[in-house]
N, C-alpha and C. Protein backbone atom coordinates (compact mmCIF):
# COMPACT_ATOMS: atom_id res chain seq x y z
N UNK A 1 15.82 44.71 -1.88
CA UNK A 1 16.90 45.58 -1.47
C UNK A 1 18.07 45.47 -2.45
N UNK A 2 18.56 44.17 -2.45
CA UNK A 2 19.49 44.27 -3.90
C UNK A 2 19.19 44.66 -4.97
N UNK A 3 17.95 44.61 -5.69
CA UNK A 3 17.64 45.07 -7.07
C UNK A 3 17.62 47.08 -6.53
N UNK A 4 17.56 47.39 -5.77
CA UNK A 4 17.45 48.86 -5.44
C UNK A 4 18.77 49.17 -5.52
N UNK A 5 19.50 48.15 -4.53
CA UNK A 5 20.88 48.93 -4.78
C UNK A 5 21.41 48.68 -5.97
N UNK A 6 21.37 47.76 -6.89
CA UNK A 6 21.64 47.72 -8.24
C UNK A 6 21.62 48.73 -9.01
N UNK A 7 20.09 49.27 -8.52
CA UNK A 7 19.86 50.35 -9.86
C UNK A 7 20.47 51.59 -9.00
N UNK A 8 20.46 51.95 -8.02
CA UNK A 8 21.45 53.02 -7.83
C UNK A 8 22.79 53.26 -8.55
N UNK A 9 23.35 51.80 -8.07
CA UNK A 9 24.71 51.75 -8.32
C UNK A 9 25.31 51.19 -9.90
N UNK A 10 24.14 50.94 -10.03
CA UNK A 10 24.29 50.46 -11.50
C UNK A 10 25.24 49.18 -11.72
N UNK A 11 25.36 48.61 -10.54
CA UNK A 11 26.36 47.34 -10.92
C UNK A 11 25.68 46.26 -10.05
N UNK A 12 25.79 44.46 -10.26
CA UNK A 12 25.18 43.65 -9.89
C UNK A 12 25.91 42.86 -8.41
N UNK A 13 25.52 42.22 -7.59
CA UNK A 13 26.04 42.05 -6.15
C UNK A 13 26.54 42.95 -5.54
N UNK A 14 25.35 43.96 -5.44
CA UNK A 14 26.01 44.79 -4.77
C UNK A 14 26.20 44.65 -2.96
N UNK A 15 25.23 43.95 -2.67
CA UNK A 15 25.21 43.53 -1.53
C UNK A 15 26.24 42.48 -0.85
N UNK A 16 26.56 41.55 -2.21
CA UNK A 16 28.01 40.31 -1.98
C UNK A 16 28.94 41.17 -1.33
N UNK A 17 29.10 42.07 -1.90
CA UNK A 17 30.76 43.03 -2.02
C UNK A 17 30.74 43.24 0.17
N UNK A 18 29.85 43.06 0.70
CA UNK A 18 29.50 43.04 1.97
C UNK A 18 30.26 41.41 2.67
N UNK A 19 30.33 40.50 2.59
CA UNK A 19 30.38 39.44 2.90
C UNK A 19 32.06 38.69 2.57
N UNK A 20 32.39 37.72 2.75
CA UNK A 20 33.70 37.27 2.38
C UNK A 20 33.06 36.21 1.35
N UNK A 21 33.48 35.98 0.58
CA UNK A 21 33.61 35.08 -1.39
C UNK A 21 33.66 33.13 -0.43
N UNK A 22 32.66 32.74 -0.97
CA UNK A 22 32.60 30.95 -0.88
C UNK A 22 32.89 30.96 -1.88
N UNK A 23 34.22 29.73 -2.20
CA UNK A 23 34.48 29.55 -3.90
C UNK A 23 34.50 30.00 -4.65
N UNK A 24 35.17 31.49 -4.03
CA UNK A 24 34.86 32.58 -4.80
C UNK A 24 33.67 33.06 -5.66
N UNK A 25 33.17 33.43 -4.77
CA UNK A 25 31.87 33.31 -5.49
C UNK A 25 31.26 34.69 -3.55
N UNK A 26 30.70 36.12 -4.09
CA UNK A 26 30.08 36.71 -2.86
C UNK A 26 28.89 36.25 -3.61
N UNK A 27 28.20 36.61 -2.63
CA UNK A 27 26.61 35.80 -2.57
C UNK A 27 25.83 37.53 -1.40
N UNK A 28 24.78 37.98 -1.86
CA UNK A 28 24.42 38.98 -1.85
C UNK A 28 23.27 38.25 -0.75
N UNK A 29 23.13 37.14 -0.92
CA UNK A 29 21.80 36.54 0.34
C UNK A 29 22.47 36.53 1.72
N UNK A 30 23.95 36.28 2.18
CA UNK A 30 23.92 36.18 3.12
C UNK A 30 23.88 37.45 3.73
N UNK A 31 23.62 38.89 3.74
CA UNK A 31 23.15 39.84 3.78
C UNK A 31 21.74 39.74 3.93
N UNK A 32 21.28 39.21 2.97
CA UNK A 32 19.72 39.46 3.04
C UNK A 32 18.91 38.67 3.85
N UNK A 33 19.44 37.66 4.15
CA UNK A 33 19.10 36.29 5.32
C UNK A 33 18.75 37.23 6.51
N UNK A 34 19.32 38.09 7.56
CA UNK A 34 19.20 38.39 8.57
C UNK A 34 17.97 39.63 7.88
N UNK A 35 17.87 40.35 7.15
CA UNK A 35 16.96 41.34 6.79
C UNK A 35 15.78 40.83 6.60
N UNK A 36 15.58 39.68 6.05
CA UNK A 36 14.35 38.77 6.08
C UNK A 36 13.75 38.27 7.55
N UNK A 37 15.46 38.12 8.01
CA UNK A 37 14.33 37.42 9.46
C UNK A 37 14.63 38.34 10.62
N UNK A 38 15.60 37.96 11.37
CA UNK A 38 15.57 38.77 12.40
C UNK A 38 15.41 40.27 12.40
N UNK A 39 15.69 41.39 11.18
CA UNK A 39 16.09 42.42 11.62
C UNK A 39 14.26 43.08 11.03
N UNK A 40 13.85 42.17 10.18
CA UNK A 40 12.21 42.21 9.69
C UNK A 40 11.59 42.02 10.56
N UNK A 41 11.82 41.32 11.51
CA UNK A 41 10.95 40.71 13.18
C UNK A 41 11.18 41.93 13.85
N UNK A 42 12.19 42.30 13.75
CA UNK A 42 12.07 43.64 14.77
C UNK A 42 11.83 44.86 14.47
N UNK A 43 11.72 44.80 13.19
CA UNK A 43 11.23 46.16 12.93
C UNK A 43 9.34 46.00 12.51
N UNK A 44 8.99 45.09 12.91
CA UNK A 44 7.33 44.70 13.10
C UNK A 44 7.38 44.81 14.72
N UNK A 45 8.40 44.88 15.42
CA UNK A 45 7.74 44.42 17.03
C UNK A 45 7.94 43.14 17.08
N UNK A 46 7.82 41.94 16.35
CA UNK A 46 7.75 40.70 16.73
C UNK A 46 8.78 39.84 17.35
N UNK A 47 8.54 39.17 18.28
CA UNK A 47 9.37 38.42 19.00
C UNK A 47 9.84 37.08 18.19
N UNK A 48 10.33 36.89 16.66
CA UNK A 48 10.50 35.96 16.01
C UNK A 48 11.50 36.41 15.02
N UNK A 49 12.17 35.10 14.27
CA UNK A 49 13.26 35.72 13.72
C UNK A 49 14.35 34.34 13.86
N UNK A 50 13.97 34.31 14.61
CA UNK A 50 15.12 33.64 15.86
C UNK A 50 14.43 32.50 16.63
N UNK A 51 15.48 31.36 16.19
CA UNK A 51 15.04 30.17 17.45
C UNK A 51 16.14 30.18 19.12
N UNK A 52 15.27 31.20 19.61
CA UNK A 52 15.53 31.35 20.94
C UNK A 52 14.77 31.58 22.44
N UNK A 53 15.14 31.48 23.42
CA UNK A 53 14.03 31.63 24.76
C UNK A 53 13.42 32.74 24.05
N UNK A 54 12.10 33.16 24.76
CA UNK A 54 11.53 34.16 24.46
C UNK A 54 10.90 34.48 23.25
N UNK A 55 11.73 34.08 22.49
CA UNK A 55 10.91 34.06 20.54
C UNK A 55 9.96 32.92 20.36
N UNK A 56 9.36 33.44 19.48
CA UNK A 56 8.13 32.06 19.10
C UNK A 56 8.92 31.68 18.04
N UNK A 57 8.71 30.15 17.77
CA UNK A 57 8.97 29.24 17.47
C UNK A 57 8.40 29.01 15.92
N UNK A 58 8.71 30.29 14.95
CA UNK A 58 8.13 30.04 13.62
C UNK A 58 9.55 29.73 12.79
N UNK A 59 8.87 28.24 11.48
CA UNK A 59 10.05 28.15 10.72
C UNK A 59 9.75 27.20 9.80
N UNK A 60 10.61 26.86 8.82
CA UNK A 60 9.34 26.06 7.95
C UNK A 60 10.79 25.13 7.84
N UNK A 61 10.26 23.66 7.52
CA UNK A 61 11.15 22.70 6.62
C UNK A 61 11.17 22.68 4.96
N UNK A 62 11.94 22.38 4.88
CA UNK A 62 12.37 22.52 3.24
C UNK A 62 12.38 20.76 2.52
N UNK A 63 12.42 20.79 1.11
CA UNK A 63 12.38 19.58 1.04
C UNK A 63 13.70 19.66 -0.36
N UNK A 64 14.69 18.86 0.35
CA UNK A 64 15.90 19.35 -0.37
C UNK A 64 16.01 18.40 -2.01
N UNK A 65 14.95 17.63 -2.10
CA UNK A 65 14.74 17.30 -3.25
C UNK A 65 13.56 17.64 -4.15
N UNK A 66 13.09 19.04 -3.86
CA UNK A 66 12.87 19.60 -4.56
C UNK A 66 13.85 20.53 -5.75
N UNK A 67 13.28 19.99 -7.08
CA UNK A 67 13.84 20.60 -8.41
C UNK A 67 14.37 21.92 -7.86
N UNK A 68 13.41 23.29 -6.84
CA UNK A 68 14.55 24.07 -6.85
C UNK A 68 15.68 24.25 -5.83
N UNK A 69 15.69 23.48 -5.31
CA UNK A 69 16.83 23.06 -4.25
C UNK A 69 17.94 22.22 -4.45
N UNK A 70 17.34 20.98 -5.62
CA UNK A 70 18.34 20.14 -5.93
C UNK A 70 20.02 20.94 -5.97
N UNK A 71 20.86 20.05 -5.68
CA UNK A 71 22.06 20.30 -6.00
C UNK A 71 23.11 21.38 -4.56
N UNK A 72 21.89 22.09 -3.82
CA UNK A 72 22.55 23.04 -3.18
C UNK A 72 22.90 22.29 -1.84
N UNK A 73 24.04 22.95 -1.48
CA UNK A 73 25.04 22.48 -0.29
C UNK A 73 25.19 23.36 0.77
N UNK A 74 25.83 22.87 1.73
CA UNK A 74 25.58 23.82 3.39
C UNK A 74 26.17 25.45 3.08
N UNK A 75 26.69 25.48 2.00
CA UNK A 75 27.73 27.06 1.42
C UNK A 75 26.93 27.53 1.02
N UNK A 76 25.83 27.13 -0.27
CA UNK A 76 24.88 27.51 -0.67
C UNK A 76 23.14 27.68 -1.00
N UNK A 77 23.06 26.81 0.70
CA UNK A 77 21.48 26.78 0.96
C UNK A 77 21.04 27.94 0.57
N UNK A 78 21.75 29.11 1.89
CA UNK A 78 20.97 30.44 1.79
C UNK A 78 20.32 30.84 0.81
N UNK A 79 21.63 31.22 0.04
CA UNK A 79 21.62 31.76 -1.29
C UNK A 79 20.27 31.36 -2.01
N UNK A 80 20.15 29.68 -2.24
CA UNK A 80 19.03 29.01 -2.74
C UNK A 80 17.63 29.65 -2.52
N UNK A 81 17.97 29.33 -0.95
CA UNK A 81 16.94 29.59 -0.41
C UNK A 81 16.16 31.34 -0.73
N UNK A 82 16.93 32.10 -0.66
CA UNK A 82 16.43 33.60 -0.98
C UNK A 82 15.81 33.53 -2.42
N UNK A 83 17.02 33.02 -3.38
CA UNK A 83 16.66 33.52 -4.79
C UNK A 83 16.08 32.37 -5.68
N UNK A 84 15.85 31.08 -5.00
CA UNK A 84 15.50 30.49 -6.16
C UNK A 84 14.83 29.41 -5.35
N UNK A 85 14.59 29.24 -4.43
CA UNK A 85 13.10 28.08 -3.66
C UNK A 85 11.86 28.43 -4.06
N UNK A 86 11.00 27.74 -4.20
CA UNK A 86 9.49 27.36 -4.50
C UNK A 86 8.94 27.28 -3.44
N UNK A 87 7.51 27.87 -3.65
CA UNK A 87 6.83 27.42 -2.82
C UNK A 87 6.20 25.87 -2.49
N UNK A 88 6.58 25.11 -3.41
CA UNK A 88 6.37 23.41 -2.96
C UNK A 88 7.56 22.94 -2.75
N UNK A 89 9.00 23.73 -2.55
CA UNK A 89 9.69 23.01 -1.76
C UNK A 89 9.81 23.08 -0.63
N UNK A 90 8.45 23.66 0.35
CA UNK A 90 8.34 23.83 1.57
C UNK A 90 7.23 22.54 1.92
N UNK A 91 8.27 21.83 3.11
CA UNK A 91 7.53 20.66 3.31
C UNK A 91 6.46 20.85 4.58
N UNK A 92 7.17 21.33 5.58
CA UNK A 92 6.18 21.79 7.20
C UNK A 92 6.47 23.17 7.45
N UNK A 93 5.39 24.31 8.10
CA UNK A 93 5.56 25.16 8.06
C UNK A 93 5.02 25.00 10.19
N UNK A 94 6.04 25.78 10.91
CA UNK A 94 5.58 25.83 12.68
C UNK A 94 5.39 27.02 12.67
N UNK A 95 3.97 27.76 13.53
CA UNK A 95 4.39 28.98 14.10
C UNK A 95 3.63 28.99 15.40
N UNK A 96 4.48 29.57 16.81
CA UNK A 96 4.52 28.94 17.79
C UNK A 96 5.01 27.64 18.00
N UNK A 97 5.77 27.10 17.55
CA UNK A 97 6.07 25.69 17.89
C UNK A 97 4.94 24.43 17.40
N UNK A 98 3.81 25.11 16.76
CA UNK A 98 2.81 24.10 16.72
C UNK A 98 2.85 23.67 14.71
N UNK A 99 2.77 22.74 14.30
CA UNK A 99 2.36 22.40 13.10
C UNK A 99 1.38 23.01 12.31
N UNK A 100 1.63 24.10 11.49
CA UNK A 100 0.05 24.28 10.58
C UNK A 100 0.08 23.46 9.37
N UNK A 101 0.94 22.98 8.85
CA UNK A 101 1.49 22.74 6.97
C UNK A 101 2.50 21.52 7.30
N UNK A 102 1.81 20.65 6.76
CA UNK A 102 2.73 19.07 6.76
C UNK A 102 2.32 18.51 5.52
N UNK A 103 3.81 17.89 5.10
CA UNK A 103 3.54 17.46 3.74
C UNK A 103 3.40 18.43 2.97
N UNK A 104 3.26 19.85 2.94
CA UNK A 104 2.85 20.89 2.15
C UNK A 104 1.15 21.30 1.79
N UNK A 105 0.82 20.35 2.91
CA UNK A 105 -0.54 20.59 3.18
C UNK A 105 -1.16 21.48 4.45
N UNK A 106 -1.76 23.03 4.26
CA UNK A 106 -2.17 23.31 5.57
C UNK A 106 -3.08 22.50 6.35
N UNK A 107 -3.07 22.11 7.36
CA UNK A 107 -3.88 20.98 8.47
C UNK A 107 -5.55 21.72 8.89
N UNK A 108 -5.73 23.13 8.40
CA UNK A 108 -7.35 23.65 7.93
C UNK A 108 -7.73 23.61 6.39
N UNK A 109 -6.53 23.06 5.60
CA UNK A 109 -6.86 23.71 4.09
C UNK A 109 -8.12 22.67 3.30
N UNK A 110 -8.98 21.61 4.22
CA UNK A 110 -10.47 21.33 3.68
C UNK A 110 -11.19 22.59 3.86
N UNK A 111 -10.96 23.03 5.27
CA UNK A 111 -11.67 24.00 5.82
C UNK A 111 -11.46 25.22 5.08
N UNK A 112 -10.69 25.74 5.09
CA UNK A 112 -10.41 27.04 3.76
C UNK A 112 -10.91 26.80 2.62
N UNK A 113 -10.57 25.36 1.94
CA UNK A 113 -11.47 25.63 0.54
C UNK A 113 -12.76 25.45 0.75
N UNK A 114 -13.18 24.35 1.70
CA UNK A 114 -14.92 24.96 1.54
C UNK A 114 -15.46 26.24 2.02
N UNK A 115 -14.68 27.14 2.71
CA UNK A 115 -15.29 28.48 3.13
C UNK A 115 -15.01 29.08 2.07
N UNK A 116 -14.02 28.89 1.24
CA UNK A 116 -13.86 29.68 -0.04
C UNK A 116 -14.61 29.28 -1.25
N UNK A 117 -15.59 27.59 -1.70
CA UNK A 117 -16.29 27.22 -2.13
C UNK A 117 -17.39 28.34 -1.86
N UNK A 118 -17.90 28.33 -0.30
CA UNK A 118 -19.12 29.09 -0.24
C UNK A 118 -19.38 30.52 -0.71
N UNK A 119 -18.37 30.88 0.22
CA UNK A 119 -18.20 32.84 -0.25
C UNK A 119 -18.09 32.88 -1.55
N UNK A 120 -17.83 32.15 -2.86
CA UNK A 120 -18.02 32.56 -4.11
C UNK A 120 -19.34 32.34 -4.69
N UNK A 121 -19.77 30.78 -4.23
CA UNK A 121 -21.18 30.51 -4.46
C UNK A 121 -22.09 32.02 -3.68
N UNK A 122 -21.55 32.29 -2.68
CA UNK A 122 -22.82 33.35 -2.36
C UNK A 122 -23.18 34.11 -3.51
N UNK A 123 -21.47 34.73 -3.59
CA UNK A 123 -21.21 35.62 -4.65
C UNK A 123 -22.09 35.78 -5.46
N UNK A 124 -22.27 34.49 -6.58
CA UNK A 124 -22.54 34.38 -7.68
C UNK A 124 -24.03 34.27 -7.43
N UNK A 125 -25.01 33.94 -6.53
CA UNK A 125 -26.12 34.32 -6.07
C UNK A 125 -26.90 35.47 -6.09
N UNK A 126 -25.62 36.33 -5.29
CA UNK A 126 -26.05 37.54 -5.17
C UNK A 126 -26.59 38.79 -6.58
């Protein structure tokens, strides 16, 4: 959404200019934070988004010493978090409230790679 409104508008944060300046500094994620979750949950139908009654219980932990997290503070998680986290700085991933991904390991992922071992071996059979 920001790179769209960019090229409309031809100028960069365009989305910051929405928000009030941390350290002077607008930040175009805290805009995009709710478009990712809650307002994306509802425009699927889904009851998630949100840790509240009624919503399921999806959300992942982060691991704040990961290289792309290092350094960021409670002003500038978000931000981090939108434009510059990794996918291995995700430590546990819940949906429903239940554990799939601990340690950054999914809790089926023997099971996925040997079904994915096989289906290629078929493959290459065939």
């Amino acid at each position: 959404i920001e790179y769209h409104e960019r090229l409309r508008d031809e100028r960069r944060n365009v989305l910051g200019a929405m928000t009030p300046a941390v350290d002077g500094r607008q930040s175009s994620a805290q805009p995009l934070w709710p478009m990712l979750n809650r307002n994306g949950a509802r425009a699927l139908g889904l009851p998630v988004g949100r840790l509240a009654i009624g919503h399921s219980a999806d959300f992942v932990t982060l691991d704040l010493n990961d290289p792309s997290l290092i350094g960021t503070d409670v002003d500038h998680v978000v931000a981090d978090c939108v434009f510059s986290t990794t996918p291995r700085a995700v430590r546990s991933v819940y949906v429903g409230g239940r554990q799939i991904v601990s340690a950054g390991s999914h809790r089926d992922g023997a099971k996925m790679l040997a079904d994915f071992r096989a289906l290629m071996t078929s493959l290459d059979e065939a």
